[in-house]
C-alpha atoms as a PDB file:
ATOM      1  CA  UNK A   1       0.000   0.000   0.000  1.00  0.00           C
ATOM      2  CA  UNK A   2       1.404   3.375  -1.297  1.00  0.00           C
ATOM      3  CA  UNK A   3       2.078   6.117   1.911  1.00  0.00           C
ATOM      4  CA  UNK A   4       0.246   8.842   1.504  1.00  0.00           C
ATOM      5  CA  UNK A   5      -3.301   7.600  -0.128  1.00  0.00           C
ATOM      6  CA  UNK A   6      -4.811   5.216   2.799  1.00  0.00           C
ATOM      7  CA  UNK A   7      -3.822   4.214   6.148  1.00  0.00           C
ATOM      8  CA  UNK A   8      -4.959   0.802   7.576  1.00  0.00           C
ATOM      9  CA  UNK A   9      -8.528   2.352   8.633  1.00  0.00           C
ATOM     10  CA  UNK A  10      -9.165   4.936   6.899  1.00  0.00           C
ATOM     11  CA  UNK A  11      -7.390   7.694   4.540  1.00  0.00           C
ATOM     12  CA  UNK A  12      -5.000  10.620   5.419  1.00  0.00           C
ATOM     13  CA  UNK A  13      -6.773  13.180   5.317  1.00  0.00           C
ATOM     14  CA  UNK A  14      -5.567  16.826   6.230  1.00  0.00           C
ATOM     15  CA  UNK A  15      -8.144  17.558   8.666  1.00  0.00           C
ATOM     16  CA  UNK A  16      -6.774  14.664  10.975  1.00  0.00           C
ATOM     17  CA  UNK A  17      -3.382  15.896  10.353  1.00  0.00           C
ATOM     18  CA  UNK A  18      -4.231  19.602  11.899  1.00  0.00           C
ATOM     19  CA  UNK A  19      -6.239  17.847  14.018  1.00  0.00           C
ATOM     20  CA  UNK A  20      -2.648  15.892  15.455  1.00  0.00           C
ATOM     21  CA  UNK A  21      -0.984  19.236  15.107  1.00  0.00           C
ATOM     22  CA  UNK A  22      -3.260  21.152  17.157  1.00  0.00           C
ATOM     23  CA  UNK A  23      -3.469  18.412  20.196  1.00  0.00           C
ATOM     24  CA  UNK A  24       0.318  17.523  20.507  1.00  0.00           C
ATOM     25  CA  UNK A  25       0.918  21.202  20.053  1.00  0.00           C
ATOM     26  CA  UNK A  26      -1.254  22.157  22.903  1.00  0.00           C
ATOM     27  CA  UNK A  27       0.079  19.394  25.211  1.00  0.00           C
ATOM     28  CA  UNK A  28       3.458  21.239  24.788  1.00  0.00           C
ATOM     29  CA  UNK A  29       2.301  24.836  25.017  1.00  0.00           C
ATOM     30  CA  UNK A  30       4.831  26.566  27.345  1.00  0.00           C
ATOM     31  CA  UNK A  31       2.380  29.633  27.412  1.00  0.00           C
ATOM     32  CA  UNK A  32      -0.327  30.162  29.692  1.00  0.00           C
ATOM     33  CA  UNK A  33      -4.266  28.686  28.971  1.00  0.00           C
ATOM     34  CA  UNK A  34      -5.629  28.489  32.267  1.00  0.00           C
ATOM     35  CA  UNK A  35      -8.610  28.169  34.495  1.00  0.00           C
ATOM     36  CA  UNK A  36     -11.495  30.786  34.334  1.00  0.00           C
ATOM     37  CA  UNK A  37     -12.012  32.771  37.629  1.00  0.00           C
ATOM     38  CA  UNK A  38     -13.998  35.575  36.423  1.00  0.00           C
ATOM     39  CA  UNK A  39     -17.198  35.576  34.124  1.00  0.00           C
ATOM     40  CA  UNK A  40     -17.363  37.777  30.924  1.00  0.00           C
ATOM     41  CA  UNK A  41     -17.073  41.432  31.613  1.00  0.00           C
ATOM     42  CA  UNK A  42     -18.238  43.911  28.769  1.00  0.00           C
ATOM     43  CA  UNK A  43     -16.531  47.741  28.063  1.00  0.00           C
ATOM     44  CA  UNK A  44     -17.517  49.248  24.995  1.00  0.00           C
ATOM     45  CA  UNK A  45     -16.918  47.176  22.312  1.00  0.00           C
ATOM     46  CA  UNK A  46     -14.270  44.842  24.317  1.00  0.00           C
ATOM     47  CA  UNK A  47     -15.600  41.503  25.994  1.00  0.00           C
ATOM     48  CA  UNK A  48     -13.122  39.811  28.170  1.00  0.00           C
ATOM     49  CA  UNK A  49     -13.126  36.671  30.768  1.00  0.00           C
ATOM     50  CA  UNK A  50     -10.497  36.251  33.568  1.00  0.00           C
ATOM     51  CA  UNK A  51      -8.170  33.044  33.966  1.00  0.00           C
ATOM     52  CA  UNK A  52      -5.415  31.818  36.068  1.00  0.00           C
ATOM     53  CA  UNK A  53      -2.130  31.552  34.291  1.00  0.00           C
ATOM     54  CA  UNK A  54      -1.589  28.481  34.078  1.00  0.00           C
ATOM     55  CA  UNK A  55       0.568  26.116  31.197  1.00  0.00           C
ATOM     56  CA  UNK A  56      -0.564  22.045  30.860  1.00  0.00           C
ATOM     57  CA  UNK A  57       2.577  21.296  32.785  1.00  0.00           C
ATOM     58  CA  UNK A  58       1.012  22.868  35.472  1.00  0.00           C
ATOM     59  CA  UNK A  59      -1.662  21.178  37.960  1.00  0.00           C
ATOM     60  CA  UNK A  60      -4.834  22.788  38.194  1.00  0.00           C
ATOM     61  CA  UNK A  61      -5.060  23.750  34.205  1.00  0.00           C
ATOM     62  CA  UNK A  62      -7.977  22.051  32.405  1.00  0.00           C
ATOM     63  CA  UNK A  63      -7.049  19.394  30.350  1.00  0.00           C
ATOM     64  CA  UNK A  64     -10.448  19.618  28.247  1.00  0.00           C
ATOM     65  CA  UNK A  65     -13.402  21.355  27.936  1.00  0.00           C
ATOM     66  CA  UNK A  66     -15.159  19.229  30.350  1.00  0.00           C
ATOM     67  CA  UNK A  67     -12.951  20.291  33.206  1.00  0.00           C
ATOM     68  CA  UNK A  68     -12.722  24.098  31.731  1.00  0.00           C
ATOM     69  CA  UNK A  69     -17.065  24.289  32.006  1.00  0.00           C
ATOM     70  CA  UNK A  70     -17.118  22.419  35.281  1.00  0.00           C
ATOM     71  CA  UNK A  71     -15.343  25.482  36.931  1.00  0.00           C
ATOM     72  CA  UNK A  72     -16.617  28.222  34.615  1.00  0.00           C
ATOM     73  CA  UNK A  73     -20.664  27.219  34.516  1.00  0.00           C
ATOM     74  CA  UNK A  74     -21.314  29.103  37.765  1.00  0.00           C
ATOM     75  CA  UNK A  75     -19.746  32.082  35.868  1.00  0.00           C
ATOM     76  CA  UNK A  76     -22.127  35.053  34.648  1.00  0.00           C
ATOM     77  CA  UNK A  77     -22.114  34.567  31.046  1.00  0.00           C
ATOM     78  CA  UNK A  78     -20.470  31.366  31.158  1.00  0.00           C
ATOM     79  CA  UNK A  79     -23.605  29.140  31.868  1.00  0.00           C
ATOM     80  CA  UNK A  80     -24.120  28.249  28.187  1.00  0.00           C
ATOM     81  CA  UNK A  81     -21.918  25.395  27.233  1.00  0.00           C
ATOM     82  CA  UNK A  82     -21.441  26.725  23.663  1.00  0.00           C
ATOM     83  CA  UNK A  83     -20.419  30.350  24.813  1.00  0.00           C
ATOM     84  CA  UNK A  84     -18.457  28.420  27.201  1.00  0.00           C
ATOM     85  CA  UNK A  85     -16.639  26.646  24.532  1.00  0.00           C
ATOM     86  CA  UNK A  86     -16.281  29.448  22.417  1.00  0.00           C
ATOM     87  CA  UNK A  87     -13.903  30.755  25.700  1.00  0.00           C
ATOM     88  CA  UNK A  88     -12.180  27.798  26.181  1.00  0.00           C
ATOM     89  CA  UNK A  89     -10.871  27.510  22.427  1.00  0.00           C
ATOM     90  CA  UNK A  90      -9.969  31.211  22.439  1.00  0.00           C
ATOM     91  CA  UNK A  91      -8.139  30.479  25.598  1.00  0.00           C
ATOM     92  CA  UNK A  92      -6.055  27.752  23.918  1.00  0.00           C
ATOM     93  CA  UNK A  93      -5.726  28.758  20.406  1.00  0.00           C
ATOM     94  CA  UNK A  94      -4.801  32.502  20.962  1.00  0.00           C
ATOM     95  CA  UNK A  95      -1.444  33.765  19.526  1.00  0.00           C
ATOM     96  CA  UNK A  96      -1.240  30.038  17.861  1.00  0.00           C
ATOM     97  CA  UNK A  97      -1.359  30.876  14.160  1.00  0.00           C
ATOM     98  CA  UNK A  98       1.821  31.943  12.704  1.00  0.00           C
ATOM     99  CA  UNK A  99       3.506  29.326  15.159  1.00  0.00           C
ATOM    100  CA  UNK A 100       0.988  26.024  13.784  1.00  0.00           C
ATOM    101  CA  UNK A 101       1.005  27.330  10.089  1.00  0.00           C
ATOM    102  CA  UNK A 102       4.737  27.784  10.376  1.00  0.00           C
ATOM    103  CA  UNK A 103       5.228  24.370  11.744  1.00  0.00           C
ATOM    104  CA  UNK A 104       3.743  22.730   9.347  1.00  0.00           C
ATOM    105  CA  UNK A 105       5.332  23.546   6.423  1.00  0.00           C
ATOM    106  CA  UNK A 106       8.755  23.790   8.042  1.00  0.00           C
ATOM    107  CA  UNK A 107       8.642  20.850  10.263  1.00  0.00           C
ATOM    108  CA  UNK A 108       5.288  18.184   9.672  1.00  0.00           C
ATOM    109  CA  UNK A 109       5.807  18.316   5.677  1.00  0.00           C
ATOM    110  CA  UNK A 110       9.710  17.353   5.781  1.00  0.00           C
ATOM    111  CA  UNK A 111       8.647  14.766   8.274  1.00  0.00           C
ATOM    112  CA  UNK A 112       6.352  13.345   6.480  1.00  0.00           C
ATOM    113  CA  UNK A 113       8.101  13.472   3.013  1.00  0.00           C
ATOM    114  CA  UNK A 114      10.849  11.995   4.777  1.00  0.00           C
ATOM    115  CA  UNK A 115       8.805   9.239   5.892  1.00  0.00           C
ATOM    116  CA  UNK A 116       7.527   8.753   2.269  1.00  0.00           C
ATOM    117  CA  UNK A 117       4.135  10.753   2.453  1.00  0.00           C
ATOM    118  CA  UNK A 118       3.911  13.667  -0.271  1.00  0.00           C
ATOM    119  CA  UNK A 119       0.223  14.280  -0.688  1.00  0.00           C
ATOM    120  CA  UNK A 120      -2.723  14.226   1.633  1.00  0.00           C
ATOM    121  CA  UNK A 121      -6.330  13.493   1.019  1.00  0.00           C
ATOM    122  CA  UNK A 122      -9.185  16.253   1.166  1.00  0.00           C
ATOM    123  CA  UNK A 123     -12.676  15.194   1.292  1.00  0.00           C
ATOM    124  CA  UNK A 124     -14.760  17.520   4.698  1.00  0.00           C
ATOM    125  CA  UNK A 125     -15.397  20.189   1.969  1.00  0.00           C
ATOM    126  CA  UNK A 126     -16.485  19.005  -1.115  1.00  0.00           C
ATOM    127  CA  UNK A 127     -19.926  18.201  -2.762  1.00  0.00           C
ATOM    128  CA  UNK A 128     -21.942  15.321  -2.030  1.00  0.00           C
ATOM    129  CA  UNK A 129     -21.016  12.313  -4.367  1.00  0.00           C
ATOM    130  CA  UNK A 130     -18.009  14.227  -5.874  1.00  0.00           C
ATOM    131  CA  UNK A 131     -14.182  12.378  -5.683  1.00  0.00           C
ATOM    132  CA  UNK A 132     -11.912  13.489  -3.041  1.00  0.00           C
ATOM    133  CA  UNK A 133      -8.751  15.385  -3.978  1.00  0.00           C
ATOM    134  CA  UNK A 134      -5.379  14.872  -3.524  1.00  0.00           C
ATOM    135  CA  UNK A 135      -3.251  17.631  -2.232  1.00  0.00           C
ATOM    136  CA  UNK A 136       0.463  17.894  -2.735  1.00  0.00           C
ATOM    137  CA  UNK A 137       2.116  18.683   0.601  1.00  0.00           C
ATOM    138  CA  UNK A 138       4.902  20.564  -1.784  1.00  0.00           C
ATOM    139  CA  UNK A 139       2.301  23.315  -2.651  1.00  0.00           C
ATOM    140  CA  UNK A 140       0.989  24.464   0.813  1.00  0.00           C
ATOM    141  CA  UNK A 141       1.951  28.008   1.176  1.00  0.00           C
ATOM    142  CA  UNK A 142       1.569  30.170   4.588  1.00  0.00           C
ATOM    143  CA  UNK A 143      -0.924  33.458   3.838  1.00  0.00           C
ATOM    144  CA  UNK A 144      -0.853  36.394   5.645  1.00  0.00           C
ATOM    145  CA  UNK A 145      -4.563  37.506   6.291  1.00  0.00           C
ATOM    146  CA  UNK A 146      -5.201  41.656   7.003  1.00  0.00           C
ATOM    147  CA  UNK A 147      -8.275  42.422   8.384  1.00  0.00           C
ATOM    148  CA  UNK A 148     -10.769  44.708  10.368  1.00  0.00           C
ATOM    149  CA  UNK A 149     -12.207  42.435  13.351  1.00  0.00           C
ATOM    150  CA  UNK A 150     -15.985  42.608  14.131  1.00  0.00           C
ATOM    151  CA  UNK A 151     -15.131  41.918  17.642  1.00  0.00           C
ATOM    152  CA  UNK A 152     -13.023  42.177  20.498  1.00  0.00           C
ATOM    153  CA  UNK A 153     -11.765  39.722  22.910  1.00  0.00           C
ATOM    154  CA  UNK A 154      -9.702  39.802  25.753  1.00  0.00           C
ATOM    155  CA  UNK A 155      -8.271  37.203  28.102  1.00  0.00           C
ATOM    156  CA  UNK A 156      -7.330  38.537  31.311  1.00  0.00           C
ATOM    157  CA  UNK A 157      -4.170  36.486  32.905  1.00  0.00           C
ATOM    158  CA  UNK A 158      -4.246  37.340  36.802  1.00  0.00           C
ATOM    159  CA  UNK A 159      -0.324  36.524  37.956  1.00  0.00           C
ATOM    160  CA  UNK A 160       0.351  38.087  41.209  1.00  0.00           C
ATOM    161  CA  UNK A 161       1.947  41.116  40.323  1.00  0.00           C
ATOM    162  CA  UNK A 162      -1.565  41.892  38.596  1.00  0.00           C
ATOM    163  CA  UNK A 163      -3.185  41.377  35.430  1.00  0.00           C
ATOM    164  CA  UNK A 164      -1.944  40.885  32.013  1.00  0.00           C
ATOM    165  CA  UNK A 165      -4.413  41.428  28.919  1.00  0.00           C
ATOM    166  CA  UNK A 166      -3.927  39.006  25.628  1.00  0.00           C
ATOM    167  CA  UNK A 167      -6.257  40.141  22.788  1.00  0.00           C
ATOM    168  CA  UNK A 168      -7.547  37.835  20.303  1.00  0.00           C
ATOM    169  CA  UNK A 169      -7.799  39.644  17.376  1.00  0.00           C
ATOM    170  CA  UNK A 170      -4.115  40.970  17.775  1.00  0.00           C
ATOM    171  CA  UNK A 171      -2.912  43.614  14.972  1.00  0.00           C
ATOM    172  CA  UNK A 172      -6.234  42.104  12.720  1.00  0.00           C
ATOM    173  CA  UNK A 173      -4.100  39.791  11.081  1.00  0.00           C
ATOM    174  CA  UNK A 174      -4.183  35.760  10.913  1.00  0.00           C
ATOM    175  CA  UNK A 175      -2.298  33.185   9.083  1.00  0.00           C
ATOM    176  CA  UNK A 176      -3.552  30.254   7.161  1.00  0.00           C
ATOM    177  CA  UNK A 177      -2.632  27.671   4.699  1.00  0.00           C
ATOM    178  CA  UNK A 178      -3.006  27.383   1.281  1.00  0.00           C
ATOM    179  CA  UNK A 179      -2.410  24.884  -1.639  1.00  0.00           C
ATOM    180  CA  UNK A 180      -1.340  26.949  -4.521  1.00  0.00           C
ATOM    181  CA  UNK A 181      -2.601  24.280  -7.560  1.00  0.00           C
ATOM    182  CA  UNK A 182      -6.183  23.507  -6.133  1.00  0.00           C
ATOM    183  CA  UNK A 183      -6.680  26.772  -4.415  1.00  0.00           C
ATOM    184  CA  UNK A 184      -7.996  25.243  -0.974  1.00  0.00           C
ATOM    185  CA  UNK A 185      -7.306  26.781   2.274  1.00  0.00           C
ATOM    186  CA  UNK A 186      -6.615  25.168   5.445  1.00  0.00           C
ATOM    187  CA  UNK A 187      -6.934  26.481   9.018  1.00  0.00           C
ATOM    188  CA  UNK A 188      -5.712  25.069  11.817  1.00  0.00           C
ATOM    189  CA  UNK A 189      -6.841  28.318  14.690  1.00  0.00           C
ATOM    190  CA  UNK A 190      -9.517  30.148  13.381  1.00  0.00           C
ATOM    191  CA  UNK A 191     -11.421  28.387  15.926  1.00  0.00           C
ATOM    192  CA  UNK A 192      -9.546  31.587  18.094  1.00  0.00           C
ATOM    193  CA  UNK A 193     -11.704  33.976  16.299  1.00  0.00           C
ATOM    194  CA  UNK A 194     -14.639  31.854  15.709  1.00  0.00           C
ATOM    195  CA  UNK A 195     -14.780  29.338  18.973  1.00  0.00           C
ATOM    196  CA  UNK A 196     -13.834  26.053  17.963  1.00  0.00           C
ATOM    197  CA  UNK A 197     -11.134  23.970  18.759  1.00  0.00           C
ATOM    198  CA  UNK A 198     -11.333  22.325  14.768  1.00  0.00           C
ATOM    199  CA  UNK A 199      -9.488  23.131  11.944  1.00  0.00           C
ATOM    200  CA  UNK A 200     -11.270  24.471   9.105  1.00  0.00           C
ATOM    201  CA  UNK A 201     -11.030  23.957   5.435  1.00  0.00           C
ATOM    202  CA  UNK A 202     -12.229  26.107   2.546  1.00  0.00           C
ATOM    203  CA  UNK A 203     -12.899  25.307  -1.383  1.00  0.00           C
ATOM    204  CA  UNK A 204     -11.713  28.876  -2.649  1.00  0.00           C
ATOM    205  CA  UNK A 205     -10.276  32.351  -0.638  1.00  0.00           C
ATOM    206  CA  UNK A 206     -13.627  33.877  -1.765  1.00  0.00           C
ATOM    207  CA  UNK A 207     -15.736  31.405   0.409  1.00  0.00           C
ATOM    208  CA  UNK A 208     -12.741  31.941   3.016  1.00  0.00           C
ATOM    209  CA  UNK A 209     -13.572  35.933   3.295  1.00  0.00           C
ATOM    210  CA  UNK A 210     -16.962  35.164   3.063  1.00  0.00           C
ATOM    211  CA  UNK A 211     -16.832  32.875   6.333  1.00  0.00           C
ATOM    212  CA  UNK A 212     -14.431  35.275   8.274  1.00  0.00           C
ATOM    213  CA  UNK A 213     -15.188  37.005  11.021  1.00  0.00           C
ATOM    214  CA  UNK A 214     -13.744  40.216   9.864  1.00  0.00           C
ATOM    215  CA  UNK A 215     -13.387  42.399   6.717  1.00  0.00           C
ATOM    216  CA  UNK A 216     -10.392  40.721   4.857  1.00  0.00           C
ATOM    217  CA  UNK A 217      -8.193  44.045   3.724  1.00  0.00           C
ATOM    218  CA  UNK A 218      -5.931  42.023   1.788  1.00  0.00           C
ATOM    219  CA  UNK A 219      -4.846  37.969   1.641  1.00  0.00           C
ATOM    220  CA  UNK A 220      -1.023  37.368   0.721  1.00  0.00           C
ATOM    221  CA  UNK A 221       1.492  34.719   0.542  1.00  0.00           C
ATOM    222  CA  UNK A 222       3.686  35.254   4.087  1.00  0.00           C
ATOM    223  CA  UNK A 223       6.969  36.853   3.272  1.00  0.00           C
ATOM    224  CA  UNK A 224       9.764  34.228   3.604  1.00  0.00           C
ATOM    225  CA  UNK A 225      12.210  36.403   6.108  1.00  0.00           C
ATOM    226  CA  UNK A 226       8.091  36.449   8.264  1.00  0.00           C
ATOM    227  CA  UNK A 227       8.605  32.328   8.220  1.00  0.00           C
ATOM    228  CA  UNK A 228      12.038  32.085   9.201  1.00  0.00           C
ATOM    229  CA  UNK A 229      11.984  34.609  11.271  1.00  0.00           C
ATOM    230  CA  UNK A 230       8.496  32.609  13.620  1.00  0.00           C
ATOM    231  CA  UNK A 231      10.366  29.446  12.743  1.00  0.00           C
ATOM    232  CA  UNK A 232      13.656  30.696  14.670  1.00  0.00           C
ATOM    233  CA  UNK A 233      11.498  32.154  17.823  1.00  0.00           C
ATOM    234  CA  UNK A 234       9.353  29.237  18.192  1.00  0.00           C
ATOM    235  CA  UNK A 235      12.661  27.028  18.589  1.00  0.00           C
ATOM    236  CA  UNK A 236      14.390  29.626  20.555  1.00  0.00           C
ATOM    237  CA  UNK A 237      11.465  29.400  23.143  1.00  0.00           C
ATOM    238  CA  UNK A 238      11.732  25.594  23.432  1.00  0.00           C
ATOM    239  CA  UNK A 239      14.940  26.151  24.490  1.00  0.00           C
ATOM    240  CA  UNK A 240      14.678  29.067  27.269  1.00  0.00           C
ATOM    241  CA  UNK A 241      12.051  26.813  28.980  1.00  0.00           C
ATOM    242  CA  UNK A 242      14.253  24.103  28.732  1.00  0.00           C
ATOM    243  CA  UNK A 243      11.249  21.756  27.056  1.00  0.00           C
ATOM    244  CA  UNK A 244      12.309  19.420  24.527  1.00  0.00           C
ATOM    245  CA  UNK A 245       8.823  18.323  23.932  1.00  0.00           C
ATOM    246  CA  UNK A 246       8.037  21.489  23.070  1.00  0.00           C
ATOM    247  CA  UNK A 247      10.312  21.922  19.695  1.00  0.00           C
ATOM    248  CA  UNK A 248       8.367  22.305  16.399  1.00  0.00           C
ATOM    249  CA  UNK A 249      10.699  19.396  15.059  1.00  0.00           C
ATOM    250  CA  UNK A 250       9.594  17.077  18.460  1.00  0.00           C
ATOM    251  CA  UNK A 251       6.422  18.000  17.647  1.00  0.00           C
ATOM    252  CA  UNK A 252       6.178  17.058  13.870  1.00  0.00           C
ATOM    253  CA  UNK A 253       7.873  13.725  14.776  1.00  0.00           C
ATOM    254  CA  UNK A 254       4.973  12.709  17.197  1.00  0.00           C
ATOM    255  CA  UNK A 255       2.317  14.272  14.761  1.00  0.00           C
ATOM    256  CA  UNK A 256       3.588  11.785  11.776  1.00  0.00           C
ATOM    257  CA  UNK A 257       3.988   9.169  13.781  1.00  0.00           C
ATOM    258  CA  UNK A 258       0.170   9.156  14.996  1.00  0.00           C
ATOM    259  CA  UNK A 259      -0.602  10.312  11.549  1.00  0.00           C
ATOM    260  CA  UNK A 260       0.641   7.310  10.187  1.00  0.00           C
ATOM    261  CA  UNK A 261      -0.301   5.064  13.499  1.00  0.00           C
ATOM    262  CA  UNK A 262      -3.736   3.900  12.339  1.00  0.00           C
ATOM    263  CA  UNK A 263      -6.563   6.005  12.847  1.00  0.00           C
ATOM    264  CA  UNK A 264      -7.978   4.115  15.892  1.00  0.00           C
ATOM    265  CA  UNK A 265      -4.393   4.667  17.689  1.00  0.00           C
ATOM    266  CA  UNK A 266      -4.964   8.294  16.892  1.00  0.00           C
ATOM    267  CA  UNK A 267      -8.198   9.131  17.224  1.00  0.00           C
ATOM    268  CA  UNK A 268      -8.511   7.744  20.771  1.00  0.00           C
ATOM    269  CA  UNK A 269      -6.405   9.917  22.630  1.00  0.00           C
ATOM    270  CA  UNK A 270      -8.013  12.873  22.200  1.00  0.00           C
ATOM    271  CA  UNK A 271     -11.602  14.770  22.351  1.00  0.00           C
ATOM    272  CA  UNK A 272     -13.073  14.796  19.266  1.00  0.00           C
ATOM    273  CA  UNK A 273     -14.716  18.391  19.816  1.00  0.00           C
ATOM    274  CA  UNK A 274     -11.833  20.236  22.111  1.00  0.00           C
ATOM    275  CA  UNK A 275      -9.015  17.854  21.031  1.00  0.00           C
ATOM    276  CA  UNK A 276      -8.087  17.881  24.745  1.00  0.00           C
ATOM    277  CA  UNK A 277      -6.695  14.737  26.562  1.00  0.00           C
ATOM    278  CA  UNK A 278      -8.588  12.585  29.722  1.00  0.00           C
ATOM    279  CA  UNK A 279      -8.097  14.280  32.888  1.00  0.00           C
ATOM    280  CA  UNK A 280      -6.394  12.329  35.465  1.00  0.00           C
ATOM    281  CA  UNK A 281      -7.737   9.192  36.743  1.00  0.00           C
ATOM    282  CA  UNK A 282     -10.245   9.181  33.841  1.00  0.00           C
ATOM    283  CA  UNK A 283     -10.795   7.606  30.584  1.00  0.00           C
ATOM    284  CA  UNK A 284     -12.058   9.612  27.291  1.00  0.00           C
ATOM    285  CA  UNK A 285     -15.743   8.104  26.580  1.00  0.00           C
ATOM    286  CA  UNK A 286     -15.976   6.573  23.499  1.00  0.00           C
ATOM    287  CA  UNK A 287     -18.978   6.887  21.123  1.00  0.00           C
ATOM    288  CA  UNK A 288     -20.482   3.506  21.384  1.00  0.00           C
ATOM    289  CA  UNK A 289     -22.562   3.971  18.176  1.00  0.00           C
ATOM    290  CA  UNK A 290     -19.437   4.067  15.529  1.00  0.00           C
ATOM    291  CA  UNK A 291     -17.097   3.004  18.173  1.00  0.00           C
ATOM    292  CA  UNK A 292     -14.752   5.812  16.575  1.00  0.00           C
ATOM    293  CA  UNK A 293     -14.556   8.882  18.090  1.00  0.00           C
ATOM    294  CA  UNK A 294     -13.840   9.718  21.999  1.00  0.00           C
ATOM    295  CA  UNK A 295     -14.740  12.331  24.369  1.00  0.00           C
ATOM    296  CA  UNK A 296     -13.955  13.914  27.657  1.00  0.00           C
ATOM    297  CA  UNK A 297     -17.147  14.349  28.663  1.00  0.00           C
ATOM    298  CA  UNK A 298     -21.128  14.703  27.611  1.00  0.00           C
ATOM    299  CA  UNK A 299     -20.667  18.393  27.295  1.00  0.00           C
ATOM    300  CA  UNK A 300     -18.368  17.690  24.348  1.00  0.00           C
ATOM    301  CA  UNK A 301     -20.580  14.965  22.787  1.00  0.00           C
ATOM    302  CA  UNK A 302     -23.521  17.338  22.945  1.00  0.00           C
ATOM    303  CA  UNK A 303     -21.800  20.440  20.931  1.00  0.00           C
ATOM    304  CA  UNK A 304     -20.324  17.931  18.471  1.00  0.00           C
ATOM    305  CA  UNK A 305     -23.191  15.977  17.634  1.00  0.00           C
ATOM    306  CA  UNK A 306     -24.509  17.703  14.643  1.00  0.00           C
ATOM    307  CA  UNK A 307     -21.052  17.401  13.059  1.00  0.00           C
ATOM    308  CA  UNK A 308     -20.412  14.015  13.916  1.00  0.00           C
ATOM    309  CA  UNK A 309     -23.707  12.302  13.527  1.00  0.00           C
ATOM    310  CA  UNK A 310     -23.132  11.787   9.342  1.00  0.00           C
ATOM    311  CA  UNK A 311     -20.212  10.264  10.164  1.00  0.00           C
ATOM    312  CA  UNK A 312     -21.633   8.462  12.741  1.00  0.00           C
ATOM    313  CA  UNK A 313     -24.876   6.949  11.143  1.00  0.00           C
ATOM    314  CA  UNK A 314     -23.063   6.430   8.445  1.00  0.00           C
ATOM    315  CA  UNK A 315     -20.709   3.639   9.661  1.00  0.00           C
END
């Protein structure tokens, strides 16, 4: 069987591959995600929540979404499990894009073409009943996306000197992915902006800036110096925390390697809706209808449902 068109159970398909990149990436986040200790506060256009500063090496951060509503529910303006969520993947994907999109083409693509793999399959996006595409890892380009932001959000770090403010939409600009010869676009944190922990795929840039939460100004291929430049910081700040695990290259090698594990091996470890990991002394719960997917808790099952039940009734 060929690498790169089918895996033992399935196909590789690019959303699982973000999907990897996203969960190893936040198991070796070095900056802060937290707990929520305040509810959502509103000032003028700006809405903000409050968290404790802490990283996953840390005890006391929430390893999923389960363990992140648990705490925040008795919150005002937190009660709602999908405004809730909408928090906790802004709280773990903020400040992520340049340093995922970046590490994929400098660090998962080698991997994988080292490893044999040079195309990925595509299928989330396209018309009912029509073939999915290939996509040629050589011809995914980082984009730079300007634009004006239709919101504003805030997370409020509380450290005990005082409080430190991270804004979401920082500078209105974003980066994606793009393959140059089929002209889809990849994702892997506009669930920042948009409140979900999944990356998203798009046919064209036109239904891109039509989905966005902001007025695109203008959608560019990311200067070079731009990618070396993330590429060098990201492994500079491996090193100053002194966290192997935590270099882009470490990470690719784990991503591949459940990437090209089997998707049962894969797909188990992680929450299929917050792509967070079992908190301790539990178990992920499993879907028992496909058998497929896992969970960390019924919160999660809930908000995924309507995405997951085609795939679910259709097994």
């Amino acid at each position: 069987m060929p690498k790169g068109t089918e895996s033992e159970e399935g196909e590789l398909t690019m959303d699982k591959l973000l999907s990897l990149l996203v969960y190893e990436w936040q198991l070796s986040r070095t900056s802060p995600m937290g707990k929520p200790i305040g509810g959502v506060e509103t000032r003028g256009n700006e809405t903000s929540i409050a968290l404790t500063p802490l990283t996953m090496y840390e005890k006391g951060c929430p390893p999923n979404f389960g363990v992140f509503y648990d705490t925040a529910k008795s919150l005002d303006g937190m009660e709602n499990k999908r405004d809730a969520f909408r928090w906790y993947a802004r709280s773990r994907l903020y400040y992520s894009c340049s340093t995922l999109c970046v590490a994929f083409v400098e660090f998962v693509v080698p991997e994988l073409k080292r490893r044999g793999v040079d195309e990925v399959t595509v299928s989330s996006v396209l018309p009912s009943g029509t073939k999915t595409k290939k996509v040629c890892l050589d011809k995914i380009r980082v984009k730079s996306v300007f634009y004006t932001p239709k919101n504003v959000h805030v997370i409020r770090f509380h450290y005990f000197f005082g409080e430190k403010r991270d804004l979401i939409e920082v500078g209105g600009s974003h980066n994606n992915l793009e393959c140059s010869d089929t002209g889809l676009i990849f994702d892997p944190t506009l669930g920042q902006l948009t409140g979900s922990m999944k990356p998203a795929t798009f046919l064209s840039q036109d239904l891109f800036e039509k989905g966005f939460c902001g007025e695109v100004m203008q959608y560019m291929d990311s200067p070079g110096k731009d990618i070396q430049e993330q590429k060098q910081r990201d492994v500079d700040m491996a090193a100053m925390n002194k966290k192997p695990a935590s270099h882009p290259k470490r990470i690719a090698q784990r991503v591949v390697d459940l990437f090209l594990s089997g998707e049962s091996d894969a797909e188990t470890r992680y929450c299929a809706s917050c792509l967070g990991i079992a908190a301790d002394g539990r178990k992920l719960l499993r879907c028992t209808r496909c058998n497929r997917v896992c969970y960390c808790s019924k919160y999660c099952q809930i908000l995924d449902w309507k995405s997951h039940k085609t795939m679910c009734f259709g097994n």
